[in-house]
N, C-alpha and C. Protein backbone atom coordinates (compact mmCIF):
# COMPACT_ATOMS: atom_id res chain seq x y z
N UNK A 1 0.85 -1.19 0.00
CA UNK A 1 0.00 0.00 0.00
C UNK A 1 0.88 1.23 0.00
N UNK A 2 0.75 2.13 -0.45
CA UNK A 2 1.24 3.65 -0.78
C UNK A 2 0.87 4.42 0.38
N UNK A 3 1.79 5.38 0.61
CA UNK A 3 1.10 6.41 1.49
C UNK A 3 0.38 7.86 1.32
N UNK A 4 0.16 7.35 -0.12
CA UNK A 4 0.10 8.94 -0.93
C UNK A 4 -1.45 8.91 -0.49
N UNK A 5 -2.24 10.18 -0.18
CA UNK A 5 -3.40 9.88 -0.21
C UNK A 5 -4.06 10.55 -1.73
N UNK A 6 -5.08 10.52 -1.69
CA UNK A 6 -6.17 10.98 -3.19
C UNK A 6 -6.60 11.88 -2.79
N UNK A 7 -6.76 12.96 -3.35
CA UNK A 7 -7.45 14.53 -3.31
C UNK A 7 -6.96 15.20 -2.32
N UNK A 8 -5.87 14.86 -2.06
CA UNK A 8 -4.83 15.71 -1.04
C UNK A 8 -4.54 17.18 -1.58
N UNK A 9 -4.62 18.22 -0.61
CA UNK A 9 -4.26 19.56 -0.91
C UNK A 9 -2.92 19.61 -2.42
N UNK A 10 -1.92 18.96 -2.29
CA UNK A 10 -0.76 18.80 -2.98
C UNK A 10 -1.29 17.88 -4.25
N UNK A 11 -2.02 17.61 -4.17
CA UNK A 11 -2.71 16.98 -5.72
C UNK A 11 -2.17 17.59 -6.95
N UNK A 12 -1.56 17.62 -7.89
CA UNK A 12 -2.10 18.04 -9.30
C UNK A 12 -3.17 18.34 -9.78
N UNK A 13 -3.31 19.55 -10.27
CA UNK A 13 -5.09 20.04 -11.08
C UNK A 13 -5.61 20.61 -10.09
N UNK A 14 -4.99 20.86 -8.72
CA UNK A 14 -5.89 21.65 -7.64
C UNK A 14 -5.14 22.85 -7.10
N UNK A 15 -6.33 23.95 -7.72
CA UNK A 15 -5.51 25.83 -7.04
C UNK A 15 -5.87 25.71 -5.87
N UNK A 16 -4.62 25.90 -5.22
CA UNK A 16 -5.03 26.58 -3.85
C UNK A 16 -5.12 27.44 -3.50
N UNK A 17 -4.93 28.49 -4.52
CA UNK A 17 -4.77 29.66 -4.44
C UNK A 17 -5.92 30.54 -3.89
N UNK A 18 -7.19 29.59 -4.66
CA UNK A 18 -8.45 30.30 -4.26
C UNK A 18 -9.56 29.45 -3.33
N UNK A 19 -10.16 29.76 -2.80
CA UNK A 19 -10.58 28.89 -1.51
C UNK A 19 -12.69 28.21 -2.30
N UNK A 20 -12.81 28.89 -3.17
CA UNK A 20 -14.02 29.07 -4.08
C UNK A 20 -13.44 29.17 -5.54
N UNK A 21 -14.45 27.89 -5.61
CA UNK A 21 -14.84 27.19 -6.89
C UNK A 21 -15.76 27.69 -7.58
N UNK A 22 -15.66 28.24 -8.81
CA UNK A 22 -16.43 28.73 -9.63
C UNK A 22 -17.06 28.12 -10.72
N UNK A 23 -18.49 27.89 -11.18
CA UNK A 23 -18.66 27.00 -12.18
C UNK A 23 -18.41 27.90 -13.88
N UNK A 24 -17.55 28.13 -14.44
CA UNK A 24 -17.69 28.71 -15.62
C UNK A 24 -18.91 28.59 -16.28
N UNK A 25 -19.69 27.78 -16.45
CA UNK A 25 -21.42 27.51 -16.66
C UNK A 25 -21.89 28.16 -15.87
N UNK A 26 -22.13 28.71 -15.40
CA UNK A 26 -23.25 29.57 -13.93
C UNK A 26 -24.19 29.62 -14.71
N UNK A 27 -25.41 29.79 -14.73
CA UNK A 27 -26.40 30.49 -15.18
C UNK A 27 -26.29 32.20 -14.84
N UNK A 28 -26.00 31.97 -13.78
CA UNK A 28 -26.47 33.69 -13.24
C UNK A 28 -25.23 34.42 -13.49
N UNK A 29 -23.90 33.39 -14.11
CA UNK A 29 -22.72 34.23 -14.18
C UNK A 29 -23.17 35.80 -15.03
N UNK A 30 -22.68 37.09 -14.41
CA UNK A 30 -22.84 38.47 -15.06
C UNK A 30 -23.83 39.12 -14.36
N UNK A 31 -24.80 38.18 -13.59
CA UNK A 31 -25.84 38.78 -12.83
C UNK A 31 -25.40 39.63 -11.40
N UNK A 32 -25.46 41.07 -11.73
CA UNK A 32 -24.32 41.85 -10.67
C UNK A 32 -25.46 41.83 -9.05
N UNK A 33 -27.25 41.36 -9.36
CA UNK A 33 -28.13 40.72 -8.19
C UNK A 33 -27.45 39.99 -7.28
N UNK A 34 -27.21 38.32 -7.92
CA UNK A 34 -27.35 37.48 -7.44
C UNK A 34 -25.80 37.23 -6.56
N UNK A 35 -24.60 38.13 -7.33
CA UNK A 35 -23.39 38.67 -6.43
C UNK A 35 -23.70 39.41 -4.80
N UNK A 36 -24.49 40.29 -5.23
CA UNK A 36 -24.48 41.43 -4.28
C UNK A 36 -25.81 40.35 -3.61
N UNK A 37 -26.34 39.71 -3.78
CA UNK A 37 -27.29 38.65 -2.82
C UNK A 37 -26.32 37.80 -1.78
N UNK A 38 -25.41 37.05 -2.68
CA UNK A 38 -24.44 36.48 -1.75
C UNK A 38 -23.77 36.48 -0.99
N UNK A 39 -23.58 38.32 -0.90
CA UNK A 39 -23.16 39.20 0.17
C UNK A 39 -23.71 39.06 1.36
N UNK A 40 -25.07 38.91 0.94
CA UNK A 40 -25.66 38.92 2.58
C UNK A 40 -26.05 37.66 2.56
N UNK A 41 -26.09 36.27 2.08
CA UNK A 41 -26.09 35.22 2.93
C UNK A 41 -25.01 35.17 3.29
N UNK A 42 -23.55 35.52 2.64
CA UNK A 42 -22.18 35.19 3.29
C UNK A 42 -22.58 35.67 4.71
N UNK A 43 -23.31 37.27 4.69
CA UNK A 43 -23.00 37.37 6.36
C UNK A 43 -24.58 37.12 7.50
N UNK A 44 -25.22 36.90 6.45
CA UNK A 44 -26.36 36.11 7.35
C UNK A 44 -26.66 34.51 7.88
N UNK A 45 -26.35 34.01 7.13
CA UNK A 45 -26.05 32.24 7.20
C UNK A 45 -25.47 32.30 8.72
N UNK A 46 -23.85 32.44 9.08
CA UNK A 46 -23.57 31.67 10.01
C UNK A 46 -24.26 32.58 11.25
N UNK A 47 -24.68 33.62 11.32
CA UNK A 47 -25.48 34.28 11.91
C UNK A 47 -27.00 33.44 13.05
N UNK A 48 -27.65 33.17 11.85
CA UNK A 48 -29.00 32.57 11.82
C UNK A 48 -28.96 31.03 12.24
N UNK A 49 -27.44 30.38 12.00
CA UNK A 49 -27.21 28.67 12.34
C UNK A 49 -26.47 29.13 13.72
N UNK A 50 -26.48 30.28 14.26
CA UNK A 50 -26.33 30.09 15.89
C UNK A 50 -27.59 30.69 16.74
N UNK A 51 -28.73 30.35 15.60
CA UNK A 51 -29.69 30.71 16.68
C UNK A 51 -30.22 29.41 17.69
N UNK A 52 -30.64 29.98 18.73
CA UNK A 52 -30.88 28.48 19.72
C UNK A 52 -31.72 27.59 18.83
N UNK A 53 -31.63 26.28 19.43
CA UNK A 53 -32.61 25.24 19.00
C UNK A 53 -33.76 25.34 19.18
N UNK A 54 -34.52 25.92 20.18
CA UNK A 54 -35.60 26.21 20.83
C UNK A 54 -36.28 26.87 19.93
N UNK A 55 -35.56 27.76 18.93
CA UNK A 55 -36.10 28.88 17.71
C UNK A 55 -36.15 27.93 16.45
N UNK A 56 -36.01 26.64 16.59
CA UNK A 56 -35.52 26.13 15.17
C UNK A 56 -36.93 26.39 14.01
N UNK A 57 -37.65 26.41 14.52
CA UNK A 57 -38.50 26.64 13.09
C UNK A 57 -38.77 27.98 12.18
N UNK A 58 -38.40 29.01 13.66
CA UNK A 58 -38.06 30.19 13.01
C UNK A 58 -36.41 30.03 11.97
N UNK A 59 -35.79 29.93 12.43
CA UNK A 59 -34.84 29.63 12.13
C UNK A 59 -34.71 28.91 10.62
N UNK A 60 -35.43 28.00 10.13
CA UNK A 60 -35.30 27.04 9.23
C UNK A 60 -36.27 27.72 8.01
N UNK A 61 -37.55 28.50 8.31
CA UNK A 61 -38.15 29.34 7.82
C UNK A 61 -37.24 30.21 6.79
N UNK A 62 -36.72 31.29 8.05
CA UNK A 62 -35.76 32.03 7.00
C UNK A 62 -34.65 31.77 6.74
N UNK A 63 -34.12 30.80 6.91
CA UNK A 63 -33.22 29.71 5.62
C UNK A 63 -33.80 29.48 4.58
N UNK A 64 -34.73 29.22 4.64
CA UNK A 64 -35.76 28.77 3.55
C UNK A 64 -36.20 29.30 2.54
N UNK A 65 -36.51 31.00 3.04
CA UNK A 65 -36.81 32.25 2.63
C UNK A 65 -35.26 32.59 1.64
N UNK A 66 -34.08 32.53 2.63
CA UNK A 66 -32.98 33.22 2.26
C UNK A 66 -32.45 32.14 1.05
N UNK A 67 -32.75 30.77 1.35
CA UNK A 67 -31.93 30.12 -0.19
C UNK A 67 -33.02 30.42 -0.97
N UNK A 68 -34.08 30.32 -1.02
CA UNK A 68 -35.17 30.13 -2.39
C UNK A 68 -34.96 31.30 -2.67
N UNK A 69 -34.38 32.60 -2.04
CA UNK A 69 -34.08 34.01 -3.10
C UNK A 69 -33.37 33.25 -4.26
N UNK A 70 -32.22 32.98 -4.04
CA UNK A 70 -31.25 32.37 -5.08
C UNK A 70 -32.23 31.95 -6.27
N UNK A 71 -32.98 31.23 -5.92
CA UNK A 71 -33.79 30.26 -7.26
C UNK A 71 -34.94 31.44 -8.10
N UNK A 72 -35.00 32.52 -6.94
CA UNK A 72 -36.50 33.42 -7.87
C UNK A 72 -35.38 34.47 -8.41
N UNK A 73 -34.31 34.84 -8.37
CA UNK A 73 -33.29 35.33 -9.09
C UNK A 73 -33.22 34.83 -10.29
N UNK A 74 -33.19 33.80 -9.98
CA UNK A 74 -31.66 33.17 -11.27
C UNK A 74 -33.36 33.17 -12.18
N UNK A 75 -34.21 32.55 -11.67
CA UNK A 75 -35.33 32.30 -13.01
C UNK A 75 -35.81 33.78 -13.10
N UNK A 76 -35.97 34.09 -12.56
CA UNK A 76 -36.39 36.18 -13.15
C UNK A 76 -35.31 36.26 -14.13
N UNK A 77 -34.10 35.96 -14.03
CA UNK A 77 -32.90 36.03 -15.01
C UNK A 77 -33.18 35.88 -16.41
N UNK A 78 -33.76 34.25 -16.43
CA UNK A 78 -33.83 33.36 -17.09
C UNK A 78 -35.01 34.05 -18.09
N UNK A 79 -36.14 33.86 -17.42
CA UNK A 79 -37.22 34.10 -18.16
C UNK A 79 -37.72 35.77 -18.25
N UNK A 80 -37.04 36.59 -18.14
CA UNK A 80 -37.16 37.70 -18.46
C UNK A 80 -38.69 38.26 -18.25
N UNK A 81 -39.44 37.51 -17.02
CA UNK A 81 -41.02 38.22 -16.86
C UNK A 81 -41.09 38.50 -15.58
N UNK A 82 -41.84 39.89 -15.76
CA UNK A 82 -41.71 40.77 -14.32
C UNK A 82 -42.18 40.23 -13.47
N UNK A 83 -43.15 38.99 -13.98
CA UNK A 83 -44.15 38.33 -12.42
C UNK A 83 -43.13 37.63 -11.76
N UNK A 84 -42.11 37.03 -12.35
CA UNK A 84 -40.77 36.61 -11.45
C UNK A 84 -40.33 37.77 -11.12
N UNK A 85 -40.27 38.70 -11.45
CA UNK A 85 -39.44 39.73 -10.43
C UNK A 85 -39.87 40.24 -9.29
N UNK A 86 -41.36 40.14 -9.50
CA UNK A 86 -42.48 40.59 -8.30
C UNK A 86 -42.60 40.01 -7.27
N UNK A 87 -42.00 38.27 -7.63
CA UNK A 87 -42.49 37.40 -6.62
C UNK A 87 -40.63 37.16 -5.88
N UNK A 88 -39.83 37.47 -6.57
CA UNK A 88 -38.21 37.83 -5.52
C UNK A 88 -38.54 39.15 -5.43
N UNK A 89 -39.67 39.95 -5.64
CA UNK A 89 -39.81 41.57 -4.50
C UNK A 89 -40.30 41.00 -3.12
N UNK A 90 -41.13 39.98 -3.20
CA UNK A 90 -42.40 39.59 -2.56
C UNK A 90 -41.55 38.99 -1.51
N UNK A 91 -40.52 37.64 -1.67
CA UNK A 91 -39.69 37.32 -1.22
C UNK A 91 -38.49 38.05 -0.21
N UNK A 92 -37.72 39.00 -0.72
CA UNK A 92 -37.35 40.51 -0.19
C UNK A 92 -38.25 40.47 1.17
N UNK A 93 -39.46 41.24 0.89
CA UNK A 93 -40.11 41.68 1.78
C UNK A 93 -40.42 40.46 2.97
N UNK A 94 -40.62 39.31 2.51
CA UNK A 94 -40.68 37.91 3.66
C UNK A 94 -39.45 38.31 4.44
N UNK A 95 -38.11 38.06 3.67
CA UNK A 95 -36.98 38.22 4.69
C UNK A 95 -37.33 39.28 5.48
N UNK A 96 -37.49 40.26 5.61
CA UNK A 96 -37.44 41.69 6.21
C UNK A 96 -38.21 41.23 7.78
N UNK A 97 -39.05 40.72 6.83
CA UNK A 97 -40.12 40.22 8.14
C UNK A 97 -39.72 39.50 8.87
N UNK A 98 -38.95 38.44 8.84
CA UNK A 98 -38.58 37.44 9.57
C UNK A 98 -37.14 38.06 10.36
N UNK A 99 -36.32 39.31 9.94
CA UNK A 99 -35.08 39.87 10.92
C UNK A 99 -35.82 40.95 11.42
N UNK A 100 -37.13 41.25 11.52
CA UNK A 100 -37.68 42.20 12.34
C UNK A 100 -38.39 41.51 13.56
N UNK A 101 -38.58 40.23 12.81
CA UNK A 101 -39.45 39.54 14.42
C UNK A 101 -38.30 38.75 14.49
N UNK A 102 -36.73 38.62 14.68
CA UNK A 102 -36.16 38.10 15.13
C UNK A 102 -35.02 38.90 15.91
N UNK A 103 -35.41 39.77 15.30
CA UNK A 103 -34.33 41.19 16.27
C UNK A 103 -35.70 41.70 17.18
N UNK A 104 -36.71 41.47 17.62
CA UNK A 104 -37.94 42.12 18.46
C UNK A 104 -37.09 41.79 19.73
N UNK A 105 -37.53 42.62 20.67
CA UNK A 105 -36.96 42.73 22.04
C UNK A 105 -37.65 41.20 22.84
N UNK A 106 -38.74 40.90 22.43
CA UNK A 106 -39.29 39.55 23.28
C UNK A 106 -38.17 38.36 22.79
N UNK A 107 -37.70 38.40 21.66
CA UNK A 107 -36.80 37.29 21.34
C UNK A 107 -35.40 37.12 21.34
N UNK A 108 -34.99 38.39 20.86
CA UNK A 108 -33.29 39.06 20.74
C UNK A 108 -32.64 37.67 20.39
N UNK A 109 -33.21 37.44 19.03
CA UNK A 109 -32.32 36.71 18.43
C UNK A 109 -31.20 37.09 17.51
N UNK A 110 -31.53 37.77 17.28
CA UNK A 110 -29.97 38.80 16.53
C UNK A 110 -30.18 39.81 17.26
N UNK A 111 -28.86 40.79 17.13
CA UNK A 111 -28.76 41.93 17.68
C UNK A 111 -29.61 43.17 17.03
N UNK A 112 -29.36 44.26 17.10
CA UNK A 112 -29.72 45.24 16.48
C UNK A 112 -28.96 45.50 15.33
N UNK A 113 -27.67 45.66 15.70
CA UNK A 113 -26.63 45.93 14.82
C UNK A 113 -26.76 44.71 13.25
N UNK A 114 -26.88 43.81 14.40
CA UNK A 114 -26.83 42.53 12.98
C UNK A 114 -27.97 42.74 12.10
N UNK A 115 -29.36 42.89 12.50
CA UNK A 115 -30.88 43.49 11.90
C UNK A 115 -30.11 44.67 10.82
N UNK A 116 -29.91 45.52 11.85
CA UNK A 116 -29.50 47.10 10.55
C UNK A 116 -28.24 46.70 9.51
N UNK A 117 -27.42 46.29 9.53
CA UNK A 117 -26.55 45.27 8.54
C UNK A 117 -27.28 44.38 7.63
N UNK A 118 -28.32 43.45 8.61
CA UNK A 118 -28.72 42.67 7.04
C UNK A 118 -29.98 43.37 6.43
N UNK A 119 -30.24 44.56 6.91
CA UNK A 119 -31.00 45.19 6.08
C UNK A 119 -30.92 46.29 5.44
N UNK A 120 -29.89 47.12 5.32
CA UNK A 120 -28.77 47.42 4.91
C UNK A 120 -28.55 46.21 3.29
N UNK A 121 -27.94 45.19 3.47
CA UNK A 121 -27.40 44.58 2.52
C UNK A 121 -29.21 43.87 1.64
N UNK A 122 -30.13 44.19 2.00
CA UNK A 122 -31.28 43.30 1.50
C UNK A 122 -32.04 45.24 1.00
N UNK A 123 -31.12 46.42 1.41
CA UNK A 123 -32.03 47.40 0.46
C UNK A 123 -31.20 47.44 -0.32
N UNK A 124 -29.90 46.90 -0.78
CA UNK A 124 -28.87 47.16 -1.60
C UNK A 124 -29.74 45.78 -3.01
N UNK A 125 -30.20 44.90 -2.43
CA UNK A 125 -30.19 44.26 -3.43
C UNK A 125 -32.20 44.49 -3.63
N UNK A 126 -32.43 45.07 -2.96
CA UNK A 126 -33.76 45.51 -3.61
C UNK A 126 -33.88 46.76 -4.20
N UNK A 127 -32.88 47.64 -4.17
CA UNK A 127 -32.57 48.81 -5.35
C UNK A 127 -32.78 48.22 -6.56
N UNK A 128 -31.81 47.08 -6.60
CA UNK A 128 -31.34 46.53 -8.08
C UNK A 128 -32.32 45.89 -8.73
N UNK A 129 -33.57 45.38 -7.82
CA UNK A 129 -34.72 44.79 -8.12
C UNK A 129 -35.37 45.24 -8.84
N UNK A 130 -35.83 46.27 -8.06
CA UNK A 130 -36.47 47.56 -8.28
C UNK A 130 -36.08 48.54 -9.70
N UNK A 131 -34.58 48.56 -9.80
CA UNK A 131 -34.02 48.91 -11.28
C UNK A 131 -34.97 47.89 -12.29
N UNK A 132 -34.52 46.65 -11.96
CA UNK A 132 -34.88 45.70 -12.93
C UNK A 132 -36.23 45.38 -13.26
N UNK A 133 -36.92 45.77 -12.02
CA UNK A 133 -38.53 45.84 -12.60
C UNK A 133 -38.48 46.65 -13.65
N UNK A 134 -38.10 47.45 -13.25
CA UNK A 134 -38.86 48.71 -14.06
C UNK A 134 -38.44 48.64 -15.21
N UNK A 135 -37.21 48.37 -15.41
CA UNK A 135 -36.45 48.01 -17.27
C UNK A 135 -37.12 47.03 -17.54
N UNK A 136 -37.69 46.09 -16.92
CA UNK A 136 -38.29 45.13 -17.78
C UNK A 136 -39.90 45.65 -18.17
N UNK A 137 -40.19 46.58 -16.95
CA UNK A 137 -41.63 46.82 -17.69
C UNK A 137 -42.11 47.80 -18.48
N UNK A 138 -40.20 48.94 -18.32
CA UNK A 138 -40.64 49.96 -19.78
C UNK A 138 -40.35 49.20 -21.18
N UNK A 139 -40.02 47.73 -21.34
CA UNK A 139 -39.65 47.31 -22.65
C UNK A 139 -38.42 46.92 -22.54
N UNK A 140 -37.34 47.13 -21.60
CA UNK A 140 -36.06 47.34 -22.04
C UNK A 140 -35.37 46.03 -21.98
């Protein structure tokens, strides 16, 4: 037996340079949304997976909320019709709801600071929404 192992850091064919894997296929590759979206699960995710267990359904909710943005993106992308764009506005507005009753003083499951940060990063990507409605419904 060898001591070499398989898919070892020192492999051949593997950068280490970069810690993220990119699919050259993306669908959403160019979509400057679904970037500036990833912004705030990067900093909402490990956030929301240290909320107590006791909260888990809140909790799993807006996980739920926060990945299925990804999917009403990429198909608003795709299919170029505003009723997908209406329904990742619609979406938007769910999240909002769910870091306002989770930053409420009866629960203080996030902080304040963390609330005004991820909402902060969720009006940044509902500007762009909001751009994109509207180009799609003057024609453009």
């Amino acid at each position: 037996m060898s001591n070499t192992r398989r898919g070892s850091a020192g492999s051949p064919g593997i950068d280490k340079s970069s810690a993220i894997v990119r699919d050259d296929n993306a669908v959403y590759e160019g979509l400057a949304i679904v970037e500036k979206y990833e912004q705030l699960v990067d900093y909402l995710y490990p956030i929301l997976q240290n909320i107590p267990r006791k909260h888990g359904v809140a909790r799993d909710t807006i996980l739920a909320a926060m990945f299925g943005q990804v999917e009403l993106l990429i198909s608003a992308g795709k299919s170029r019709q505003a009723s997908r764009l209406y329904t990742a506005d619609a979406n938007l507005a769910l999240l909002r709801f769910w870091l306002r009753f989770m930053v409420h003083p009866a629960r203080k499951l996030i902080t304040p600071h963390q609330h005004r940060t991820a909402a902060v990063k969720i009006a940044e990507v509902g500007k762009m929404l909001g751009a994109w409605i509207k180009t799609v419904k003057s024609g453009g």
